[in-house]
PDB file of N, CA and C in Angstrom:
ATOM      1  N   UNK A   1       6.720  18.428  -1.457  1.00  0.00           N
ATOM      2  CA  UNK A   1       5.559  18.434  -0.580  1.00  0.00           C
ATOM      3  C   UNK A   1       5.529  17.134   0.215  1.00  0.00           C
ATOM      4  N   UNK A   2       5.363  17.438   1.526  1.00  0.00           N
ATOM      5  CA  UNK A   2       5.066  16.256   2.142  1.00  0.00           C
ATOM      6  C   UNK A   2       3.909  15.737   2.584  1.00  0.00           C
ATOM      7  N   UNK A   3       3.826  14.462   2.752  1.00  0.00           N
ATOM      8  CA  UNK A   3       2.665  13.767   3.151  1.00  0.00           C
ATOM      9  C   UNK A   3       2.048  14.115   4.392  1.00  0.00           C
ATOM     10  N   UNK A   4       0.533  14.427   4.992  1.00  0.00           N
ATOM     11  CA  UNK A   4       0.047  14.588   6.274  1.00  0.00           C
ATOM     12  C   UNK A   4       0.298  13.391   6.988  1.00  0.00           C
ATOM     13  N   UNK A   5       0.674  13.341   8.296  1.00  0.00           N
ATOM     14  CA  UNK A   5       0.248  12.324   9.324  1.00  0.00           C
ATOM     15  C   UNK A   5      -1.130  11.819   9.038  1.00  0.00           C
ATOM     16  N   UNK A   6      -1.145  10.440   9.197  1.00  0.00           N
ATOM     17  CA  UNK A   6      -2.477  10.034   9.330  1.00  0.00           C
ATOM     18  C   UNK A   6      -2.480   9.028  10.601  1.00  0.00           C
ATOM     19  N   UNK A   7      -3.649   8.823  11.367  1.00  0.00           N
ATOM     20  CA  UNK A   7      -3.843   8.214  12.336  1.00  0.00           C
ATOM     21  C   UNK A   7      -4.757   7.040  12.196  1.00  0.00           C
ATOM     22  N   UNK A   8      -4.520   6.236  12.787  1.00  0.00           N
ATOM     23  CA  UNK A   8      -5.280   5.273  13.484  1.00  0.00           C
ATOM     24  C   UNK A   8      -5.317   4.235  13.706  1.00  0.00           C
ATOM     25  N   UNK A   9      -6.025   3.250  14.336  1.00  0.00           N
ATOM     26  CA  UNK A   9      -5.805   2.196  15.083  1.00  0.00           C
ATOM     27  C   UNK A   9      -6.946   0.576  14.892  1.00  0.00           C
ATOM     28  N   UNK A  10      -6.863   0.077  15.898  1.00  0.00           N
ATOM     29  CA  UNK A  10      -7.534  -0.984  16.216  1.00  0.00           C
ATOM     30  C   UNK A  10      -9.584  -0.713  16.354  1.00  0.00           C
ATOM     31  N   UNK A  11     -10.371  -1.710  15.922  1.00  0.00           N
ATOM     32  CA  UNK A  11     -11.553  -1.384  16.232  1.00  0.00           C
ATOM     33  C   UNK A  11     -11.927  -1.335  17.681  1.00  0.00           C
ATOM     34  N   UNK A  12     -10.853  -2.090  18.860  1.00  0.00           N
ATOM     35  CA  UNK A  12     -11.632  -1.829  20.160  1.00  0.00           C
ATOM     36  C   UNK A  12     -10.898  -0.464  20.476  1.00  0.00           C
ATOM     37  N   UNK A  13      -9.931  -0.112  19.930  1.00  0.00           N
ATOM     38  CA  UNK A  13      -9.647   1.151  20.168  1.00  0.00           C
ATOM     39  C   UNK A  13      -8.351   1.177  21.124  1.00  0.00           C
ATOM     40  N   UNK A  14      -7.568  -0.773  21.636  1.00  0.00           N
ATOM     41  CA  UNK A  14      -6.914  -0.159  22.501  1.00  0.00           C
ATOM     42  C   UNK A  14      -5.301  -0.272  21.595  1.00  0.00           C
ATOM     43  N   UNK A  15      -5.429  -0.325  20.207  1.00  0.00           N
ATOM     44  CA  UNK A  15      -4.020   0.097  19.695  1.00  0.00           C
ATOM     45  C   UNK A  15      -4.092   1.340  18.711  1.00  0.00           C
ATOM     46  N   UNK A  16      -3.313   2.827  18.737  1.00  0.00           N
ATOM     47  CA  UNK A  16      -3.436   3.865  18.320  1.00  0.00           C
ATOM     48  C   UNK A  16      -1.944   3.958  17.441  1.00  0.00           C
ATOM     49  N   UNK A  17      -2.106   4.351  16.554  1.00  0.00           N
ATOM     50  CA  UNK A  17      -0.841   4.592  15.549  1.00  0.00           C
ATOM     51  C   UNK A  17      -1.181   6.050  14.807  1.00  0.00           C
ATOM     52  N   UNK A  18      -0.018   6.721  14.878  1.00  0.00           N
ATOM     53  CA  UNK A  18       0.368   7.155  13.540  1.00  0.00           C
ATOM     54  C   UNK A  18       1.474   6.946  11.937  1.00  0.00           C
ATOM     55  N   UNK A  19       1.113   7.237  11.222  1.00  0.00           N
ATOM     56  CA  UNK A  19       2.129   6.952  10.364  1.00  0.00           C
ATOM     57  C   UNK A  19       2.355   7.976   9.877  1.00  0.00           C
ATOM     58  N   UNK A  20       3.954   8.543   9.569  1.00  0.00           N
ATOM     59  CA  UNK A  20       4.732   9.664   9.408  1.00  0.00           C
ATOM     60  C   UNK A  20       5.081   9.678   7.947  1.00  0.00           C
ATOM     61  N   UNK A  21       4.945   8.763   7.135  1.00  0.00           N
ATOM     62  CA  UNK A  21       5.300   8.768   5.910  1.00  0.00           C
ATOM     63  C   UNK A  21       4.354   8.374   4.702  1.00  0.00           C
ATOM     64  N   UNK A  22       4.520   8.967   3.520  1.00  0.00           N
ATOM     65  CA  UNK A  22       3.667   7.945   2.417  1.00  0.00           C
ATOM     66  C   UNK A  22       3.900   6.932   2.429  1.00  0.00           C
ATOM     67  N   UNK A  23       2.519   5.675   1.739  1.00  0.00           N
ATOM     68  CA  UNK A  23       2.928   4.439   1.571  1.00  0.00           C
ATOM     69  C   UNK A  23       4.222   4.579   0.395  1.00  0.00           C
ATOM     70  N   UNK A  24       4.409   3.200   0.310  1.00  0.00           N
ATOM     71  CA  UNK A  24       5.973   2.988  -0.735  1.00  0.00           C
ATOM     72  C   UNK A  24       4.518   2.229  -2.124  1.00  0.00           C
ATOM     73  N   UNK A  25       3.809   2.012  -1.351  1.00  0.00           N
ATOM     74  CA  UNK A  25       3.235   0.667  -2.179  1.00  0.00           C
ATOM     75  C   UNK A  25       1.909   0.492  -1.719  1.00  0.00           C
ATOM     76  N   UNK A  26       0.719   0.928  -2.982  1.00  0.00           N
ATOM     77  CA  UNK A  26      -0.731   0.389  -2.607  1.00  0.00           C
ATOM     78  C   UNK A  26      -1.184  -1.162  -3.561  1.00  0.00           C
ATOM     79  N   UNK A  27      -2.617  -1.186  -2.963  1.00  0.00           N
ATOM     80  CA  UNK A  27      -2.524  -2.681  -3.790  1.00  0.00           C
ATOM     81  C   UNK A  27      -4.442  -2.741  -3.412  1.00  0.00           C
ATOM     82  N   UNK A  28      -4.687  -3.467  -4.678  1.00  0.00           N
ATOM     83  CA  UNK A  28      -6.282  -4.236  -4.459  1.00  0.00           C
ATOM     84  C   UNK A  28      -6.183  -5.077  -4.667  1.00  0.00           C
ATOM     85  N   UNK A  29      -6.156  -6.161  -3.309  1.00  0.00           N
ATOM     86  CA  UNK A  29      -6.385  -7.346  -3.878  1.00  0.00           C
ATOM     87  C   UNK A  29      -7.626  -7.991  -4.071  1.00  0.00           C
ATOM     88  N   UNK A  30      -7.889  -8.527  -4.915  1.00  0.00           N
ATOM     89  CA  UNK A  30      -8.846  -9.549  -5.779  1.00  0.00           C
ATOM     90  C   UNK A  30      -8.912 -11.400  -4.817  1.00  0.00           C
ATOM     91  N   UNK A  31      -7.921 -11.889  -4.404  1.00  0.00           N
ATOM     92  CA  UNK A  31      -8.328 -13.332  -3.880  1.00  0.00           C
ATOM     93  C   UNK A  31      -9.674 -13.662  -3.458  1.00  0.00           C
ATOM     94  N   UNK A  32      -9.555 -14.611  -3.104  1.00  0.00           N
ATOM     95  CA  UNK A  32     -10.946 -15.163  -2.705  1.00  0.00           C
ATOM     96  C   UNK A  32     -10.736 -15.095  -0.975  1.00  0.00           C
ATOM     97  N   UNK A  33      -9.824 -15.168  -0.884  1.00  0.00           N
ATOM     98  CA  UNK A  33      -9.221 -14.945   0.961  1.00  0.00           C
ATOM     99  C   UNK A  33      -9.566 -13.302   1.435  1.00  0.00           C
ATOM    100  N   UNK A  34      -9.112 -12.281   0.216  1.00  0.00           N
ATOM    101  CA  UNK A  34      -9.296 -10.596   0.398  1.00  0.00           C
ATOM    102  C   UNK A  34     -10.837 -10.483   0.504  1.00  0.00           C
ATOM    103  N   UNK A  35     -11.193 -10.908  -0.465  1.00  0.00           N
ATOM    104  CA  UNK A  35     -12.618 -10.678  -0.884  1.00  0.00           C
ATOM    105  C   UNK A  35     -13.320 -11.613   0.236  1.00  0.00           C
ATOM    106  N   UNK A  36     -13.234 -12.134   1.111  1.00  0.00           N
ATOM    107  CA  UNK A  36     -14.369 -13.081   1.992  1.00  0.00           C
ATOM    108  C   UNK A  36     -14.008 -11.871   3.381  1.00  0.00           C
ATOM    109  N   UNK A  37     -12.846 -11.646   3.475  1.00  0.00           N
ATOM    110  CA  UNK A  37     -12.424 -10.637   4.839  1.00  0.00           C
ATOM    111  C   UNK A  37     -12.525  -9.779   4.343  1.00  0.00           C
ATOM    112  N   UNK A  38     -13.405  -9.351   3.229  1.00  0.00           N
ATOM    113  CA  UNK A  38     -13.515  -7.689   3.445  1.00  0.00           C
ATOM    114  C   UNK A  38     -15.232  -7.638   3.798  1.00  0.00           C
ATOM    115  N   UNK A  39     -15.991  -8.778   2.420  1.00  0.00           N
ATOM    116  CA  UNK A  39     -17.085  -8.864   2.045  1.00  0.00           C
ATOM    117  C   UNK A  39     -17.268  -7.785   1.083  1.00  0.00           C
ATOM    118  N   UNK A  40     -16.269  -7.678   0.400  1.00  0.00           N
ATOM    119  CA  UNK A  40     -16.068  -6.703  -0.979  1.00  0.00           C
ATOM    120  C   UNK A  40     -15.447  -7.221  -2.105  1.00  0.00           C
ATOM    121  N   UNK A  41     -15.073  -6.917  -2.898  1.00  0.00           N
ATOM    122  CA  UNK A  41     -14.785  -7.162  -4.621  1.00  0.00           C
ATOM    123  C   UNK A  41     -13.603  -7.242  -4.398  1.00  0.00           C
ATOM    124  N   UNK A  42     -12.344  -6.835  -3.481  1.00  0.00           N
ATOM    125  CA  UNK A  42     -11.671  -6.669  -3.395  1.00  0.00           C
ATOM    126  C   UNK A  42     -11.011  -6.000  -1.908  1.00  0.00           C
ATOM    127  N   UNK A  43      -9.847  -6.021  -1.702  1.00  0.00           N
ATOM    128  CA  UNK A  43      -9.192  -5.949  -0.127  1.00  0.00           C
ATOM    129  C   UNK A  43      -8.154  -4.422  -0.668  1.00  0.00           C
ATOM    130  N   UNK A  44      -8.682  -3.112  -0.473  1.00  0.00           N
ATOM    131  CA  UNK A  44      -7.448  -2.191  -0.103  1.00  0.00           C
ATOM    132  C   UNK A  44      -6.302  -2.162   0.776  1.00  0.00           C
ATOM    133  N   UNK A  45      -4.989  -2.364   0.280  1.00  0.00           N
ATOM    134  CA  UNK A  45      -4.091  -2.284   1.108  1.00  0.00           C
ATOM    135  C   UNK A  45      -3.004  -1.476   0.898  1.00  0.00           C
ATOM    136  N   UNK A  46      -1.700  -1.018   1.983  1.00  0.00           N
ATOM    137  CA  UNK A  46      -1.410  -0.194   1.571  1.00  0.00           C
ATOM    138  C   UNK A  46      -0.120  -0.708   2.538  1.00  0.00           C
ATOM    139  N   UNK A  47       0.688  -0.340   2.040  1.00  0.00           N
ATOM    140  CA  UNK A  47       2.458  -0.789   2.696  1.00  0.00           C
ATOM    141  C   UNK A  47       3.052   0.650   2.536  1.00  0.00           C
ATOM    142  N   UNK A  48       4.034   0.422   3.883  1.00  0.00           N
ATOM    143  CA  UNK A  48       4.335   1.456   4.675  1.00  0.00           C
ATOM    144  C   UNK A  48       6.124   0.945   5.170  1.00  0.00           C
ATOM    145  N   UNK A  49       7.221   1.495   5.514  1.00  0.00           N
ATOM    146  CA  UNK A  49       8.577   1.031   5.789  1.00  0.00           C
ATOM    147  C   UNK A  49       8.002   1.126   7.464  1.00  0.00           C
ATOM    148  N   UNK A  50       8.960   0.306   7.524  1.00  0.00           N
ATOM    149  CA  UNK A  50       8.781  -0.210   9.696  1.00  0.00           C
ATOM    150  C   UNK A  50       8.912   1.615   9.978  1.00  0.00           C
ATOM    151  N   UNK A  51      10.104   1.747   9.807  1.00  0.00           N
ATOM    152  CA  UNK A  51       9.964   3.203  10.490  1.00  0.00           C
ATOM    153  C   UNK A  51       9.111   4.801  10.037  1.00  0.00           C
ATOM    154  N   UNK A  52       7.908   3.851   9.163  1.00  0.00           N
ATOM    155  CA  UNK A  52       7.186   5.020   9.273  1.00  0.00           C
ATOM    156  C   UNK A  52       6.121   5.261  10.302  1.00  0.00           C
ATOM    157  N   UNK A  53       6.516   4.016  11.317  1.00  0.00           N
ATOM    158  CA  UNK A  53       4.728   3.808  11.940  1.00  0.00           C
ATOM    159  C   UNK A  53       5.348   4.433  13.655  1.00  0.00           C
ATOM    160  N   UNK A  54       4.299   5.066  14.125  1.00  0.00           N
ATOM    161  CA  UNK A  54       4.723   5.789  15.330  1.00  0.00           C
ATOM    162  C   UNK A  54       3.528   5.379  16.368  1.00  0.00           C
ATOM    163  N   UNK A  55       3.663   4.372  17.216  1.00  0.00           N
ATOM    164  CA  UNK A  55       2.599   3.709  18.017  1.00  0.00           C
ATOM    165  C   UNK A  55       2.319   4.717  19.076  1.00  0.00           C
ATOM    166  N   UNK A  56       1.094   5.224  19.159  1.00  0.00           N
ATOM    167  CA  UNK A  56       0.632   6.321  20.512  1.00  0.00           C
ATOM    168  C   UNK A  56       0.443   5.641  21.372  1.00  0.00           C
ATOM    169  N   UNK A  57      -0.203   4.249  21.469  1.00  0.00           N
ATOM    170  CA  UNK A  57      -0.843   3.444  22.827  1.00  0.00           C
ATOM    171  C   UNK A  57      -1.388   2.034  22.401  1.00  0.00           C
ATOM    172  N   UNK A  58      -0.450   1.538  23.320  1.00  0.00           N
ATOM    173  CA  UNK A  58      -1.183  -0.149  23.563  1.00  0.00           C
ATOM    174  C   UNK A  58      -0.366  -0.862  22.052  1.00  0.00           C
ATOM    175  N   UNK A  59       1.001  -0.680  22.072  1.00  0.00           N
ATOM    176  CA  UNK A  59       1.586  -1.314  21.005  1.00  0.00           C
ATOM    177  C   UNK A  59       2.467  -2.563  21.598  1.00  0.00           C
ATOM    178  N   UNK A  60       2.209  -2.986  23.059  1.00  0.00           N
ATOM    179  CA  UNK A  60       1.952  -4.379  23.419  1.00  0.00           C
ATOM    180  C   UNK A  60       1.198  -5.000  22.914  1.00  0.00           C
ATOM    181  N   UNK A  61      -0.151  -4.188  23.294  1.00  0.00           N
ATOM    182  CA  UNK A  61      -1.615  -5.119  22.494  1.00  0.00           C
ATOM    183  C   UNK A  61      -1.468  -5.309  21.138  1.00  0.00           C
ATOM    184  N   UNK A  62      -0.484  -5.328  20.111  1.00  0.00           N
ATOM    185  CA  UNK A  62      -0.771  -5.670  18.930  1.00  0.00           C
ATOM    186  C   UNK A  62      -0.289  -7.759  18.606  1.00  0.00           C
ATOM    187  N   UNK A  63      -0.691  -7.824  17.610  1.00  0.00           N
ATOM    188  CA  UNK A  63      -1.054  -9.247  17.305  1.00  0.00           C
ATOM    189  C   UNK A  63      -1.610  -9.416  15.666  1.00  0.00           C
ATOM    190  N   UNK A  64      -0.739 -10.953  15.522  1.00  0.00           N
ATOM    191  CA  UNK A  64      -1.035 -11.187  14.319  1.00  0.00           C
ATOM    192  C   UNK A  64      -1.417 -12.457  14.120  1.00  0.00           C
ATOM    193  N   UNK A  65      -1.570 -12.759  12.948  1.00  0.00           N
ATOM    194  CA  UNK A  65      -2.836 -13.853  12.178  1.00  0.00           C
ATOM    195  C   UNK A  65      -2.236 -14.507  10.973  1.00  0.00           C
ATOM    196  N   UNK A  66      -1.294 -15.599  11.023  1.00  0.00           N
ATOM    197  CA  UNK A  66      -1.106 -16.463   9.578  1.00  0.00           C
ATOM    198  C   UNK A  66      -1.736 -17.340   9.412  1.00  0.00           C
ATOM    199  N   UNK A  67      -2.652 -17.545   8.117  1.00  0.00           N
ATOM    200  CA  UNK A  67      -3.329 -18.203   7.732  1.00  0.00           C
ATOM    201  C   UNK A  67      -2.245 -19.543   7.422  1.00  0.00           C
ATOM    202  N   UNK A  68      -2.703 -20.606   8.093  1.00  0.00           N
ATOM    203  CA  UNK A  68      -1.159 -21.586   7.713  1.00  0.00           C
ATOM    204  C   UNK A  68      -0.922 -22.342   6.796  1.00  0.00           C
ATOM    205  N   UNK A  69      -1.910 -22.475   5.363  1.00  0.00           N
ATOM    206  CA  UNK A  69      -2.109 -22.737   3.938  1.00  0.00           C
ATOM    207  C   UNK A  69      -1.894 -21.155   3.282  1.00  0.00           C
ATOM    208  N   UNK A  70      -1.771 -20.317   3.331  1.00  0.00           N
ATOM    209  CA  UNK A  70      -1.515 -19.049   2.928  1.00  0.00           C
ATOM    210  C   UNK A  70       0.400 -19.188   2.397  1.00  0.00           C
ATOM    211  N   UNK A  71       0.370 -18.529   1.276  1.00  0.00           N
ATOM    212  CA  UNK A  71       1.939 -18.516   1.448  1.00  0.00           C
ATOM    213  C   UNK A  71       1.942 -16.851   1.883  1.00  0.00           C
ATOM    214  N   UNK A  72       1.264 -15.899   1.699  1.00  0.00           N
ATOM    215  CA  UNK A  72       1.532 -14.558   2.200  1.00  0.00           C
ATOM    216  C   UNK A  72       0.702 -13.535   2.701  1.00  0.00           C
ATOM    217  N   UNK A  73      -0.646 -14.305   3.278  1.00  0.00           N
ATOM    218  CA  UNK A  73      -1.512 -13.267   3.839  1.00  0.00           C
ATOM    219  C   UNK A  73      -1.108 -13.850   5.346  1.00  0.00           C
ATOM    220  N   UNK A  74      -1.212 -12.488   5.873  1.00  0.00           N
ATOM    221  CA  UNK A  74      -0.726 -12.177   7.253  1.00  0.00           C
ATOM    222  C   UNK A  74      -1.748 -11.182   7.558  1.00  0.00           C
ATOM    223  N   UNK A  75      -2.368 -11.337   8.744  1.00  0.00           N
ATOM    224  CA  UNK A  75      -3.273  -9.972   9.163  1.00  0.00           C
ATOM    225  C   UNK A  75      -2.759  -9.711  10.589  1.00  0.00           C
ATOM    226  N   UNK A  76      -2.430  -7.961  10.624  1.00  0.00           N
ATOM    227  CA  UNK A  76      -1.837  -7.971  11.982  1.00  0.00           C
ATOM    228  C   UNK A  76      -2.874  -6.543  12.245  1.00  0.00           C
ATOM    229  N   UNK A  77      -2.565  -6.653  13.695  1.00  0.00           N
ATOM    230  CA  UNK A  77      -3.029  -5.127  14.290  1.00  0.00           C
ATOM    231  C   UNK A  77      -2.177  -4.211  14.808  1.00  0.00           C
TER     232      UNK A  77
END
């Protein structure tokens, strides 16, 4: 059985994705870095291989965020 497409994107709406595959890998993180950017107990995340992601629009407009005391949070769009 395979996984449904799922969609979606950016909050202003101008980057649109689908992804074609299951994640490989979910995760809750607990930090104090997850938990301040969520304003929750914890940060849902979910990892995906490069070629599962299928950009519909505005995958110029994407952009990312290293925290530069972080050794591995990265936030991208």
């Amino acid at each position: 059985m395979t996984a449904p497409n799922l969609e979606g994107g950016c909050l202003c709406g101008a980057v649109r994705y689908e992804l074609t595959q299951a994640p490989v890998w979910a995760h809750s993180c607990h930090c104090s870095r997850c938990r301040k950017a969520t304003g929750a107990a914890f940060a849902p995340n979910l990892f995906f291989e490069l070629d599962a992601i299928r950009y519909l629009q505005g995958e110029d407009q994407r952009g990312s965020f290293k925290v530069p005391e972080a050794e591995r949070r990265l936030r991208s769009l």
